[in-house]
Protein backbone atom coordinates (compact mmCIF):
# COMPACT_ATOMS: atom_id res chain seq x y z
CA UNK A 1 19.93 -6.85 -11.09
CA UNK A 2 16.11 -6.76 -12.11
CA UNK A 3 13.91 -9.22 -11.95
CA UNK A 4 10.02 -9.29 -11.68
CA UNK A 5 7.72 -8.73 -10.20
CA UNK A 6 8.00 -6.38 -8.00
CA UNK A 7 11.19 -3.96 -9.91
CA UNK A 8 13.44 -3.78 -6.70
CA UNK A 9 16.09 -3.29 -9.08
CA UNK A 10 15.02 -0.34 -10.85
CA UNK A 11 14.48 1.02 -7.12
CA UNK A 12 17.69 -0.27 -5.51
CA UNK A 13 19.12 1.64 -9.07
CA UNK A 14 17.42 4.93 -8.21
CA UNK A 15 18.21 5.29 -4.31
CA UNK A 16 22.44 4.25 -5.65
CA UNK A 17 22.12 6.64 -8.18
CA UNK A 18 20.82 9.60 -6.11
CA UNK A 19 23.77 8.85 -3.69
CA UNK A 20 26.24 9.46 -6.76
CA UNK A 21 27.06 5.35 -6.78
CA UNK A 22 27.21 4.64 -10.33
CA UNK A 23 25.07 1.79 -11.14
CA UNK A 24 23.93 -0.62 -14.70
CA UNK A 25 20.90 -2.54 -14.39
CA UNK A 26 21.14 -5.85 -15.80
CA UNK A 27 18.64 -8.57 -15.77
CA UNK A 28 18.89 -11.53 -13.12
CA UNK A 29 19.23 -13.80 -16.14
CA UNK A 30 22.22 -11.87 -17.53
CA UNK A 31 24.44 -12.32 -14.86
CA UNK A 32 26.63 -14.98 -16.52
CA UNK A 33 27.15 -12.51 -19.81
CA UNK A 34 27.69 -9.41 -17.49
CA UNK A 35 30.22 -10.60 -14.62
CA UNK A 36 33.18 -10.62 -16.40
CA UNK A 37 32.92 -5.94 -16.99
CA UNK A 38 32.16 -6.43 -12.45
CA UNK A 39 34.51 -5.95 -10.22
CA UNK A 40 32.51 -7.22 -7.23
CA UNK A 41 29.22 -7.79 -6.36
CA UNK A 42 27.32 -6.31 -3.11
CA UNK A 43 24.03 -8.09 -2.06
CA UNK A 44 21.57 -7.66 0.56
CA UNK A 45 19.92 -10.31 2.75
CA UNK A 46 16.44 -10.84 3.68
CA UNK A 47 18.22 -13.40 6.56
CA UNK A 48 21.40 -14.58 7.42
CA UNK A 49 21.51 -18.03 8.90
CA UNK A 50 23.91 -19.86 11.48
CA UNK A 51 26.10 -21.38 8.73
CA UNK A 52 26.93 -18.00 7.31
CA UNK A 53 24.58 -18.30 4.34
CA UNK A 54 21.86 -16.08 3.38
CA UNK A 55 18.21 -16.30 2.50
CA UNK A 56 17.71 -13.33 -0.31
CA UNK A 57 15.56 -12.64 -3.53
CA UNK A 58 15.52 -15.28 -5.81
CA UNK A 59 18.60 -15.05 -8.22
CA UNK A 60 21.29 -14.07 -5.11
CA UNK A 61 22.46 -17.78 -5.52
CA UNK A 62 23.24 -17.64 -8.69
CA UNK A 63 24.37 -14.14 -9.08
CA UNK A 64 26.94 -15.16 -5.78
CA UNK A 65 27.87 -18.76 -7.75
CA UNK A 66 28.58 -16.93 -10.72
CA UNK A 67 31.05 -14.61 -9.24
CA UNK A 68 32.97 -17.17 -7.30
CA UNK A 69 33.59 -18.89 -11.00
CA UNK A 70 34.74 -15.75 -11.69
CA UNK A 71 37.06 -14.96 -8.93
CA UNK A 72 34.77 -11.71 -8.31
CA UNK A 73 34.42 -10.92 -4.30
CA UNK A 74 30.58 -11.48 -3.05
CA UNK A 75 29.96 -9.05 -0.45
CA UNK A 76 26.72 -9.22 1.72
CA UNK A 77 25.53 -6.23 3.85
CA UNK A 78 22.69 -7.07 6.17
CA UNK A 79 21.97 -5.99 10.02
CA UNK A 80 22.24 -8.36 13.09
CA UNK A 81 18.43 -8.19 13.76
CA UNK A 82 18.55 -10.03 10.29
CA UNK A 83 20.38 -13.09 11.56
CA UNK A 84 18.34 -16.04 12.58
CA UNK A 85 18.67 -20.02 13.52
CA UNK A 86 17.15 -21.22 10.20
CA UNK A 87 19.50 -23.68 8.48
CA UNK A 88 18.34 -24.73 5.15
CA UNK A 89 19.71 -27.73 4.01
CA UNK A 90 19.06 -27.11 0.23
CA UNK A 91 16.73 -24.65 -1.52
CA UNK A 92 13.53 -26.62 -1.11
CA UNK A 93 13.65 -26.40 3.05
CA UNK A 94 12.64 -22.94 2.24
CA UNK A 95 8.88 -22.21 2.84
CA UNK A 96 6.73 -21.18 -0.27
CA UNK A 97 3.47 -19.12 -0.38
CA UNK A 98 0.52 -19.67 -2.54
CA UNK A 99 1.30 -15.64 -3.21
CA UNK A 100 4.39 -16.66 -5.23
CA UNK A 101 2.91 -18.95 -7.11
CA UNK A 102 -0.12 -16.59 -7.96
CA UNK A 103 1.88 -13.37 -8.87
CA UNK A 104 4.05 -14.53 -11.54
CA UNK A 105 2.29 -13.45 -14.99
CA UNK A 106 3.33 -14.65 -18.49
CA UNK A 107 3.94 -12.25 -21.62
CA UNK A 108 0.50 -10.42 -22.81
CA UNK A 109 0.68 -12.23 -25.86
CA UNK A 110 1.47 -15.92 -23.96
CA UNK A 111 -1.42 -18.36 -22.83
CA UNK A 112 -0.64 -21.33 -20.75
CA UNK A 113 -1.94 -24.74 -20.80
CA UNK A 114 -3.90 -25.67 -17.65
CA UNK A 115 -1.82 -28.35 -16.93
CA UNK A 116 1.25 -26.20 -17.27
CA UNK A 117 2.85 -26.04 -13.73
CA UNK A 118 4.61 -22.87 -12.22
CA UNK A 119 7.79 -23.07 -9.85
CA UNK A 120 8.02 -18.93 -8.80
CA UNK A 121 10.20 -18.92 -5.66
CA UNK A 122 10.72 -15.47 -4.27
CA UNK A 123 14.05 -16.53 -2.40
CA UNK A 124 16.71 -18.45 -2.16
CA UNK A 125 19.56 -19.65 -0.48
CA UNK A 126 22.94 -18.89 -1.19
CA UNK A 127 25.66 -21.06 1.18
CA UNK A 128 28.60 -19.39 2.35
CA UNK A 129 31.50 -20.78 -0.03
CA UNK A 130 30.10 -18.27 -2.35
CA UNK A 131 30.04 -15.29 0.22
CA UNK A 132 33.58 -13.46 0.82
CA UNK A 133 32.59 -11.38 3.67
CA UNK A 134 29.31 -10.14 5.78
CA UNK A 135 29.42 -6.49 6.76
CA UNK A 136 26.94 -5.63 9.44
CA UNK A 137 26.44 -3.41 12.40
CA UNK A 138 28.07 -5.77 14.86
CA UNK A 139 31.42 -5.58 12.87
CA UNK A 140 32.58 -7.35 9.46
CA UNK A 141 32.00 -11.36 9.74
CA UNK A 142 34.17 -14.06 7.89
């Protein structure tokens, strides 16, 4: 999927596509409209914690929560030096930056009130109801 701002879909596209996967880039906020043509989804992890969950880009929750609805298999490949003792409880035990908040930019032609607030999480948490298995280098979890 793509999402902003940094287009590690377009990349993640390219690199699949020069390895002859065949691959559609759809935006994070299509995922609901585009699941049903998918026959399963394959994330990544930026961390996978004790409980089996991950910690991943923003959108992996509901791209993952989407599929289960959809009896689609969620796959997540991610290496061992990945895995870590974090346990989020819900999305908001995750740690923000004042980065995330900074980098998200509005359409050209948009202007925001002052006292217009921005929520730009790079990450989320997906829990592991939604994942059907974990491939990594120590062997494929469950």
């Amino acid at each position: 999927t793509e999402g902003r701002p940094n287009c590690a879909g377009y990349q993640s596209a390219a690199e699949l596509q020069k390895a002859g996967i065949p691959v559609t880039i759809i935006l994070d906020s299509a995922v609901g409209y585009s699941m049903e043509k998918v026959d399963l989804v394959l994330l990544g992890a930026e961390g996978v914690v004790e409980s089996g969950g991950i910690i991943n880009k923003i959108g992996t929750y509901q791209t993952a929560m989407v599929a289960k609805s959809l009896n689609r298999p969620c796959y997540v490949a991610a290496e061992s030096y990945k895995f870590a003792r974090l346990y989020p409880l819900k999305q908001n035990d995750l740690p923000e930056s004042p980065e995330e908040q900074a980098s998200f930019r509005p359409a050209l032609s948009q202007t925001l009130p002052p006292v217009v607030k921005i929520d730009n999480p790079s990450c989320d948490y997906t829990p592991p109801q939604f994942i059907t298995l974990l491939f990594t280098d120590l062997g494929i979890l469950t």
